[in-house]
Protein backbone atom coordinates (compact mmCIF):
# COMPACT_ATOMS: atom_id res chain seq x y z
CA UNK A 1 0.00 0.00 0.00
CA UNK A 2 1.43 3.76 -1.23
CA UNK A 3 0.09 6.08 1.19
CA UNK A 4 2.27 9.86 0.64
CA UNK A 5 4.63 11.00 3.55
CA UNK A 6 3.06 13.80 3.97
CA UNK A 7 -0.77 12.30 4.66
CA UNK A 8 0.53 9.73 6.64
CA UNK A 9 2.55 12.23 8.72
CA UNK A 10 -0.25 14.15 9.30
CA UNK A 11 -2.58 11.34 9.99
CA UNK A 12 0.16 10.35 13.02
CA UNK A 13 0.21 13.48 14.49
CA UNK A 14 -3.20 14.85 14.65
CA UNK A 15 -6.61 14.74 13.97
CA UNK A 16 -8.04 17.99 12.52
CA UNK A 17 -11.41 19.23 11.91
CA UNK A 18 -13.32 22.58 12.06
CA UNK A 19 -15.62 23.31 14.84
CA UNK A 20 -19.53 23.40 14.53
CA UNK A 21 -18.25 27.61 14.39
CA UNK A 22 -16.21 27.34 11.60
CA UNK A 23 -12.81 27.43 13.74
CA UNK A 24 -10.30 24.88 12.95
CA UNK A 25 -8.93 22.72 15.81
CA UNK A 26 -6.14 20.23 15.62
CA UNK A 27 -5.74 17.60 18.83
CA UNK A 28 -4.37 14.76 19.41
CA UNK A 29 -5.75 11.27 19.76
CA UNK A 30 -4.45 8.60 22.07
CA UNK A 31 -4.21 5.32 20.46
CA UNK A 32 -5.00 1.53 20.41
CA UNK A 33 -2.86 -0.95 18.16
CA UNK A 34 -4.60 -1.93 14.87
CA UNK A 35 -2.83 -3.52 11.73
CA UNK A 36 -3.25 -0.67 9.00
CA UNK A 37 -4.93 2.01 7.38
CA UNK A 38 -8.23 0.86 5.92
CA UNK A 39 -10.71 3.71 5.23
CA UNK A 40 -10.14 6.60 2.66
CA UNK A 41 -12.85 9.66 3.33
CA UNK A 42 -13.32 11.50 0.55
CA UNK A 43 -16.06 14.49 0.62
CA UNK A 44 -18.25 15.37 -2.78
CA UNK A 45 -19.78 18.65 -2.05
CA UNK A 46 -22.23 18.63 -4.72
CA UNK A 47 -26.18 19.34 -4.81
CA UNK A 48 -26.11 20.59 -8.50
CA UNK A 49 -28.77 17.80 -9.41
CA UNK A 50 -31.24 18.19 -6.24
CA UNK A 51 -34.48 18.52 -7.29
CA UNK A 52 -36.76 20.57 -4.63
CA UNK A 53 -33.35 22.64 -2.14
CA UNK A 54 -29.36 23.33 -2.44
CA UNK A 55 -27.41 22.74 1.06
CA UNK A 56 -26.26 19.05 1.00
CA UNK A 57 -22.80 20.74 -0.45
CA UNK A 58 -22.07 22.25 1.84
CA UNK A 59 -22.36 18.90 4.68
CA UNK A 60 -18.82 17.06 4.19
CA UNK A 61 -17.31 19.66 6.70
CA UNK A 62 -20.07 19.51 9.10
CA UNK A 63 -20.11 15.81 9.76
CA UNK A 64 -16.43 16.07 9.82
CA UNK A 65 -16.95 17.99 12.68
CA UNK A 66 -19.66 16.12 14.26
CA UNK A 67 -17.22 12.89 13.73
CA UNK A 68 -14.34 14.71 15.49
CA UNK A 69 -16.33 16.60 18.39
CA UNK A 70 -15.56 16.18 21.55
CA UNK A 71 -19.08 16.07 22.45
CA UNK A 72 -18.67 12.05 21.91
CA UNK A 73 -15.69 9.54 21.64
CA UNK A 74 -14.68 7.78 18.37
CA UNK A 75 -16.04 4.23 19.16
CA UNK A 76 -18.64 2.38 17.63
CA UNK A 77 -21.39 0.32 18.91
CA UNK A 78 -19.14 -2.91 17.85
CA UNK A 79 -16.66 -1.60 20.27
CA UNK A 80 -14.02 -0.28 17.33
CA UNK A 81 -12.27 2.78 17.96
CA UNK A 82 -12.86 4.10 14.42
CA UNK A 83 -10.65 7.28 14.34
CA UNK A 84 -7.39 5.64 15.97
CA UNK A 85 -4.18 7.94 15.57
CA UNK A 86 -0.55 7.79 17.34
CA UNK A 87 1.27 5.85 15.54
CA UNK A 88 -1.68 3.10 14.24
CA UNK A 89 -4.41 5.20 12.28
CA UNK A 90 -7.38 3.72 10.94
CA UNK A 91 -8.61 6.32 8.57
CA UNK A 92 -7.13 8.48 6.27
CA UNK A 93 -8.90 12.03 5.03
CA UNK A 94 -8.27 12.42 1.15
CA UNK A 95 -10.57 16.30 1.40
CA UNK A 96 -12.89 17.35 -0.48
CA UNK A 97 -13.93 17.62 -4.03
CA UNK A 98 -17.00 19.50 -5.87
CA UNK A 99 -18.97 18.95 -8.58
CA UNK A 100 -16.36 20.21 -11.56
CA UNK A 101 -14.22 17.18 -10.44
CA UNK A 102 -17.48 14.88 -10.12
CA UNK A 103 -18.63 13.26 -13.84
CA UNK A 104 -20.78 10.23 -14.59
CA UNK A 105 -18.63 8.44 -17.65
CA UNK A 106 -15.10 9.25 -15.66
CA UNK A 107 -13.22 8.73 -13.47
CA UNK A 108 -12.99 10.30 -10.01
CA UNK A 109 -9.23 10.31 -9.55
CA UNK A 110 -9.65 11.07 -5.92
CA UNK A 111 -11.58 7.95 -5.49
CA UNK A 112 -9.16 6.16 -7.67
CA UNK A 113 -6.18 7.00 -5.83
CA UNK A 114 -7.80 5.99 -2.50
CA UNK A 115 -8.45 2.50 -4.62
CA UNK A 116 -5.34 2.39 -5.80
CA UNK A 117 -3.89 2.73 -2.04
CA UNK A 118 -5.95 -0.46 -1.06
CA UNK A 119 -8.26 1.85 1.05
CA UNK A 120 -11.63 1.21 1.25
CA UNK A 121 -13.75 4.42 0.30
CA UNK A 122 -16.29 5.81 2.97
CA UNK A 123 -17.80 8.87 0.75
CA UNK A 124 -19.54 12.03 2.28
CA UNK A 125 -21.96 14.02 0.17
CA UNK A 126 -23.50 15.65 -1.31
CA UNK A 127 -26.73 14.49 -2.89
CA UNK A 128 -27.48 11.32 -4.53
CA UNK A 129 -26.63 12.02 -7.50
CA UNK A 130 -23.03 11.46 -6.79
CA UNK A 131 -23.45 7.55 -5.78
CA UNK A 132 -23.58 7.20 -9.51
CA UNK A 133 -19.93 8.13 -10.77
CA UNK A 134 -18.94 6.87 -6.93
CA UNK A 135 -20.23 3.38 -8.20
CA UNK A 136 -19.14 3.91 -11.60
CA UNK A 137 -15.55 4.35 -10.87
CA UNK A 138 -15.55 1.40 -8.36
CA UNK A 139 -16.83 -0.96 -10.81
CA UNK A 140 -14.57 -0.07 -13.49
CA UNK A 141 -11.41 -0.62 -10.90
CA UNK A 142 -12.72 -3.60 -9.45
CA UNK A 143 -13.22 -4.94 -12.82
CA UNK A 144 -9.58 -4.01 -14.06
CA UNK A 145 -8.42 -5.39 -10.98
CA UNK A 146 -10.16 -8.51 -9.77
CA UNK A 147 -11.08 -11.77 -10.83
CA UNK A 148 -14.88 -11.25 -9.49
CA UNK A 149 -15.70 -7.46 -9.60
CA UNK A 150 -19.14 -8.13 -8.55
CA UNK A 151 -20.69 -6.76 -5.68
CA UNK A 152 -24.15 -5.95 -3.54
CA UNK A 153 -25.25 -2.74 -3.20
CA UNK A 154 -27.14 -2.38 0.30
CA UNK A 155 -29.30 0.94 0.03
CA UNK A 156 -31.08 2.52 2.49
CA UNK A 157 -33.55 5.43 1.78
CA UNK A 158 -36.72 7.10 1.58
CA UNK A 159 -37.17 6.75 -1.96
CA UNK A 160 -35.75 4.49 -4.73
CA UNK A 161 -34.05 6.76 -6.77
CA UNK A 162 -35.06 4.63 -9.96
CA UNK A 163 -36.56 7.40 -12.09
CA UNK A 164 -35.38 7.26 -15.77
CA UNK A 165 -35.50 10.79 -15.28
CA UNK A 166 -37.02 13.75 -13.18
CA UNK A 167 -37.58 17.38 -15.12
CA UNK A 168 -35.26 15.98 -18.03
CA UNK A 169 -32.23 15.71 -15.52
CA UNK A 170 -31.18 11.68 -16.29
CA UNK A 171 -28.57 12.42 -13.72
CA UNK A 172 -31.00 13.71 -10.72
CA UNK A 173 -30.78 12.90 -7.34
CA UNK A 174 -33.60 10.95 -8.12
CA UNK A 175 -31.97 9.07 -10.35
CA UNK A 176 -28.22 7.24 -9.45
CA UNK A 177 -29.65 3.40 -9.01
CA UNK A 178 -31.44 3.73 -12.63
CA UNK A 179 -27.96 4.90 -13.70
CA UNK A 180 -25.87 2.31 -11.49
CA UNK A 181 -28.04 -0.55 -12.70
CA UNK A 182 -27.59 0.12 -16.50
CA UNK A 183 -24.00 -0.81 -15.86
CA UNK A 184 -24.97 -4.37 -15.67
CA UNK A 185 -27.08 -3.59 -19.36
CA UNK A 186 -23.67 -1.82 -20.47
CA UNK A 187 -20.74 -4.65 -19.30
CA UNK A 188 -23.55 -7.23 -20.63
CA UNK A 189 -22.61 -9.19 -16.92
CA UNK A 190 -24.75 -8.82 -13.72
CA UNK A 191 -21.41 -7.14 -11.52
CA UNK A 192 -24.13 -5.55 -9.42
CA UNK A 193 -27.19 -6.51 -7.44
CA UNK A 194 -29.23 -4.19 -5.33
CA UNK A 195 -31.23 -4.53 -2.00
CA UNK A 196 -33.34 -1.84 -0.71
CA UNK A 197 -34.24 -0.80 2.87
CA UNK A 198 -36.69 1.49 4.11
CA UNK A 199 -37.82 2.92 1.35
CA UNK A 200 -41.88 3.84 1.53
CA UNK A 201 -42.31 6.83 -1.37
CA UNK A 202 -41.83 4.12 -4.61
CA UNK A 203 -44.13 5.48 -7.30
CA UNK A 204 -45.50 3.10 -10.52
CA UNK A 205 -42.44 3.95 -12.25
CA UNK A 206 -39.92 3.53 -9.90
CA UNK A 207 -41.66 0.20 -9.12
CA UNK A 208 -41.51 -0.76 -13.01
CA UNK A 209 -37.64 -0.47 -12.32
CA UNK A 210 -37.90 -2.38 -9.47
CA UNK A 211 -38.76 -5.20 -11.79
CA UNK A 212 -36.67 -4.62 -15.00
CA UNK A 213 -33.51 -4.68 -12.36
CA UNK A 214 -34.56 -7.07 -10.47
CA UNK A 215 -34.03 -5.31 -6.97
CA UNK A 216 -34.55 -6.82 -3.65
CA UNK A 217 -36.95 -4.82 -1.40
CA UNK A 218 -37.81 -4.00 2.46
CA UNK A 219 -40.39 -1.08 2.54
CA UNK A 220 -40.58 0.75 5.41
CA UNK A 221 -43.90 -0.56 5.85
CA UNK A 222 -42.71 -3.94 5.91
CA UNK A 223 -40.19 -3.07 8.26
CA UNK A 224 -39.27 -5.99 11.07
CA UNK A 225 -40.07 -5.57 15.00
CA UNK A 226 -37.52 -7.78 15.90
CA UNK A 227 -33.73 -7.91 15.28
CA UNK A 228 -33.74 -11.22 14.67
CA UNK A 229 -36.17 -11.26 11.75
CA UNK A 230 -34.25 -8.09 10.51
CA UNK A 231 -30.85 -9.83 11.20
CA UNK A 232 -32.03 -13.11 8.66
CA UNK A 233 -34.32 -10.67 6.17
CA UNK A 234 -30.92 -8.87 5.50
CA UNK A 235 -28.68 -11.68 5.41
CA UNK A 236 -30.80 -13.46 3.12
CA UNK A 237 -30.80 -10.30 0.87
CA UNK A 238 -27.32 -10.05 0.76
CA UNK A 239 -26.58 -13.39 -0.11
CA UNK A 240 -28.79 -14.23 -3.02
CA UNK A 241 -27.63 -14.31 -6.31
CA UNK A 242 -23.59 -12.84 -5.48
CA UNK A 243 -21.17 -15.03 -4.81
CA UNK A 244 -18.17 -12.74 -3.38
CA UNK A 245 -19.91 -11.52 -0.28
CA UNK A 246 -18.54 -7.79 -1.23
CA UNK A 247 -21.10 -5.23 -0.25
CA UNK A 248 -20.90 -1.34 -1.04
CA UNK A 249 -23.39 0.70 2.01
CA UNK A 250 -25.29 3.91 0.78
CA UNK A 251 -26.70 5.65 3.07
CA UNK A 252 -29.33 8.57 2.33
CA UNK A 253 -30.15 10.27 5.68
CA UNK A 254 -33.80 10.73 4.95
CA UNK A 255 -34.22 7.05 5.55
CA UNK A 256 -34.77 8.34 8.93
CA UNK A 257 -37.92 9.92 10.48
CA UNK A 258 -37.93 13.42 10.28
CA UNK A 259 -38.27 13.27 14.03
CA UNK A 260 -34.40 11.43 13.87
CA UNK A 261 -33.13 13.96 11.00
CA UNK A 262 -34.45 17.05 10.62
CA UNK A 263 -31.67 18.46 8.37
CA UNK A 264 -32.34 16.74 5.24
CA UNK A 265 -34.25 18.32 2.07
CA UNK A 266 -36.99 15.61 1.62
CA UNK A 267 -39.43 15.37 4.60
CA UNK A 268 -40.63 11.81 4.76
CA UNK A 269 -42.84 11.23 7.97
CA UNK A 270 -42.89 7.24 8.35
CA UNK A 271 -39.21 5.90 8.24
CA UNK A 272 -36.90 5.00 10.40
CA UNK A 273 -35.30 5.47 14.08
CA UNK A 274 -31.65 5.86 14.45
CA UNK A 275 -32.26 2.61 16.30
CA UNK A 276 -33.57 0.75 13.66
CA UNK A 277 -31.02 2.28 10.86
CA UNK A 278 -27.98 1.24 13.59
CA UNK A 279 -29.73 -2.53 13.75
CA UNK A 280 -30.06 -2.82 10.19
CA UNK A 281 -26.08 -2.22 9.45
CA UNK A 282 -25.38 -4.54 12.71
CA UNK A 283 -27.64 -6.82 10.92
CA UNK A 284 -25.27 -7.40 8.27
CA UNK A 285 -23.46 -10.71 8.39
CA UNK A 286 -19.91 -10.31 9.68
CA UNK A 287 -18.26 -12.60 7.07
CA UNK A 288 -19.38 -9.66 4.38
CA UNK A 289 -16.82 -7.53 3.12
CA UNK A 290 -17.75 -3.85 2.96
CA UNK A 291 -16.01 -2.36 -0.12
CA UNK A 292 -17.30 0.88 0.41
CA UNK A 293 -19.45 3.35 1.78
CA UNK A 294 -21.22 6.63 0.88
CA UNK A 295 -23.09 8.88 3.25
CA UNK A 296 -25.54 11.33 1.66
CA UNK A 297 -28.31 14.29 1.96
CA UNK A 298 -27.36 15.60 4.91
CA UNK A 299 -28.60 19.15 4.44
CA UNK A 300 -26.90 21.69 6.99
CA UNK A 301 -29.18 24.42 6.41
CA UNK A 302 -32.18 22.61 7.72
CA UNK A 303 -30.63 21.42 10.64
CA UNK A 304 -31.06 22.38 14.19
CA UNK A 305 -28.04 22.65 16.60
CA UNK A 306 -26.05 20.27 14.50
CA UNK A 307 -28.53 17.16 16.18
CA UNK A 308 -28.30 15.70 12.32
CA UNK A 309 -25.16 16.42 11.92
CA UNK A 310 -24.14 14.24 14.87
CA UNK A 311 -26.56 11.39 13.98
CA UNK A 312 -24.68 11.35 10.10
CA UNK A 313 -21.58 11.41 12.18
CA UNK A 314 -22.71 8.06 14.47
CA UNK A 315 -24.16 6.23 10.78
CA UNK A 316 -20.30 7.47 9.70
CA UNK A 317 -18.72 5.79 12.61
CA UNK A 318 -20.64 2.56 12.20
CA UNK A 319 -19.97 2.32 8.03
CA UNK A 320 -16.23 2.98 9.31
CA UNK A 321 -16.22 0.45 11.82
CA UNK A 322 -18.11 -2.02 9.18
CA UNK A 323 -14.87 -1.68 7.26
CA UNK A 324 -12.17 -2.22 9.38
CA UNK A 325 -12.18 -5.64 9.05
């Protein structure tokens, strides 16, 4: 693995991130021993392709912040301390990028150089839209690069995102897993299979999709009471049909309850509790191998006293810890 003197210097020495105020703080972490650097962040801070408000651009920062607070310590609910520095750092923070470096059809070098380091990706938009050249780009390495560049996509969200288009935008926010699944139609090989969770807004269309792609569904209405049916409804999801057990975790914020995540663009009254979203990535089995990870939609300029900001930051922690593996 090639990691650059000059990020790995920095990732031994501090952690840095800008207060909730906009001042920048360095401080240093006290560390556990762990084998290697796993996880590349990379932020996307572009909403050019959201449909009904701007503001998820501007989020990457903020959950960086929320991540590093010291409102809250860097473990996860697996007991993983997820932002290890000292001299054994987990992470590795690549910045950020915006939407003139973000293009459906090429690549993102940032996200290719993290690749290329034998990181795993966890991805902070942004808007949905830019799961689409996130996916794009991994499939197109993983195929240059493996023997089996096939993978599960586990999605959870209000809404599909399986228009063909919205307003004449074929690249809307509403749009990326209409996009992402034509790769299969384009490489003429099924590399990807999808499975979505909580989603309760799916309209005729989307559903027609649904079909034509052959996508595994949980509907918010359908939603489990009990881990343990969610636990074997997720693990049987993941399983069917892909052989590698590699799984790539997108995680739209308004799969929550409005009541959970008030700074998002899309009220969708119905969905789910940080609870249940924290079970349903516990649920997944532990011999899976999460590739990579995006977090999107957190809107900043809906939120209220950073509360979302800190729940993105927890789903961050847990994708993070999902990956150190």
């Amino acid at each position: 693995m090639l990691i650059s003197r000059n990020r790995l210097f920095s990732a031994l020495k501090y952690s840095c991130n800008e207060s909730f105020h906009g001042t920048k703080r360095y401080r240093f972490i006290h560390s556990e021993p762990t084998t290697k650097v796993q996880v590349g962040i990379l932020g996307i801070k572009d909403d050019s392709r959201s449909s009904f408000l701007r503001g998820p651009s501007q989020a990457p920062p903020v959950i960086r912040a929320a991540m590093y607070s010291e409102s809250s310590n860097s473990y996860s609910e697996t007991g993983v301390n997820v932002f290890q520095a000292g001299l054994n750092p987990t992470t590795m923070d690549f910045g950020d990028i915006t939407e003139r470096e973000v293009s459906p059809g090429t690549t993102i070098s940032k996200l290719h150089e993290i690749l290329d380091e034998g990181l795993k990706p966890l991805v902070l938009g942004g808007d949905h839209s830019i799961s689409y050249p996130v996916i794009e780009t991994l499939l197109n390495w993983r195929i240059k690069n493996m023997d089996d560049p096939s993978f599960t996509i586990l999605h959870l969200d209000a809404h599909p995102d399986l228009y063909d288009e919205l307003g004449g935008d074929r690249l809307s926010h509403a749009c990326p897993f209409a996009r992402i699944m034509e790769l299969n139609e384009f490489h003429e090989k099924d590399y990807i299979n999808l499975v979505q969770v909580g989603i309760r807004t799916a309209t005729s269309p989307q559903r027609e999709q649904m079909d034509r792609f052959k996508i595994r569904l949980l509907e918010m209405k359908d939603f489990p009471d009990s881990k343990a049916e969610l636990k074997e409804i997720i693990q049987e999801s993941l399983s069917e049909k892909k052989s590698t057990g590699d799984v790539y975790i997108s995680f739209d914020m308004d799969v929550l309850d409005p009541a959970f995540a008030i700074g998002v663009s899309h009220y969708e009254p119905g969905g789910m509790t940080t609870r249940q979203a924290t079970d349903t990535l516990l649920a997944i089995p532990s011999e899976a191998n999460i590739i990579g990870c995006d977090c999107v939609e957190y809107n900043p300029t809906r939120d209220i006293n950073n509360s979302t900001a800190m729940v993105a930051a927890k789903i961050c922690k847990e994708l993070i810890s999902l990956m150190l593996k």
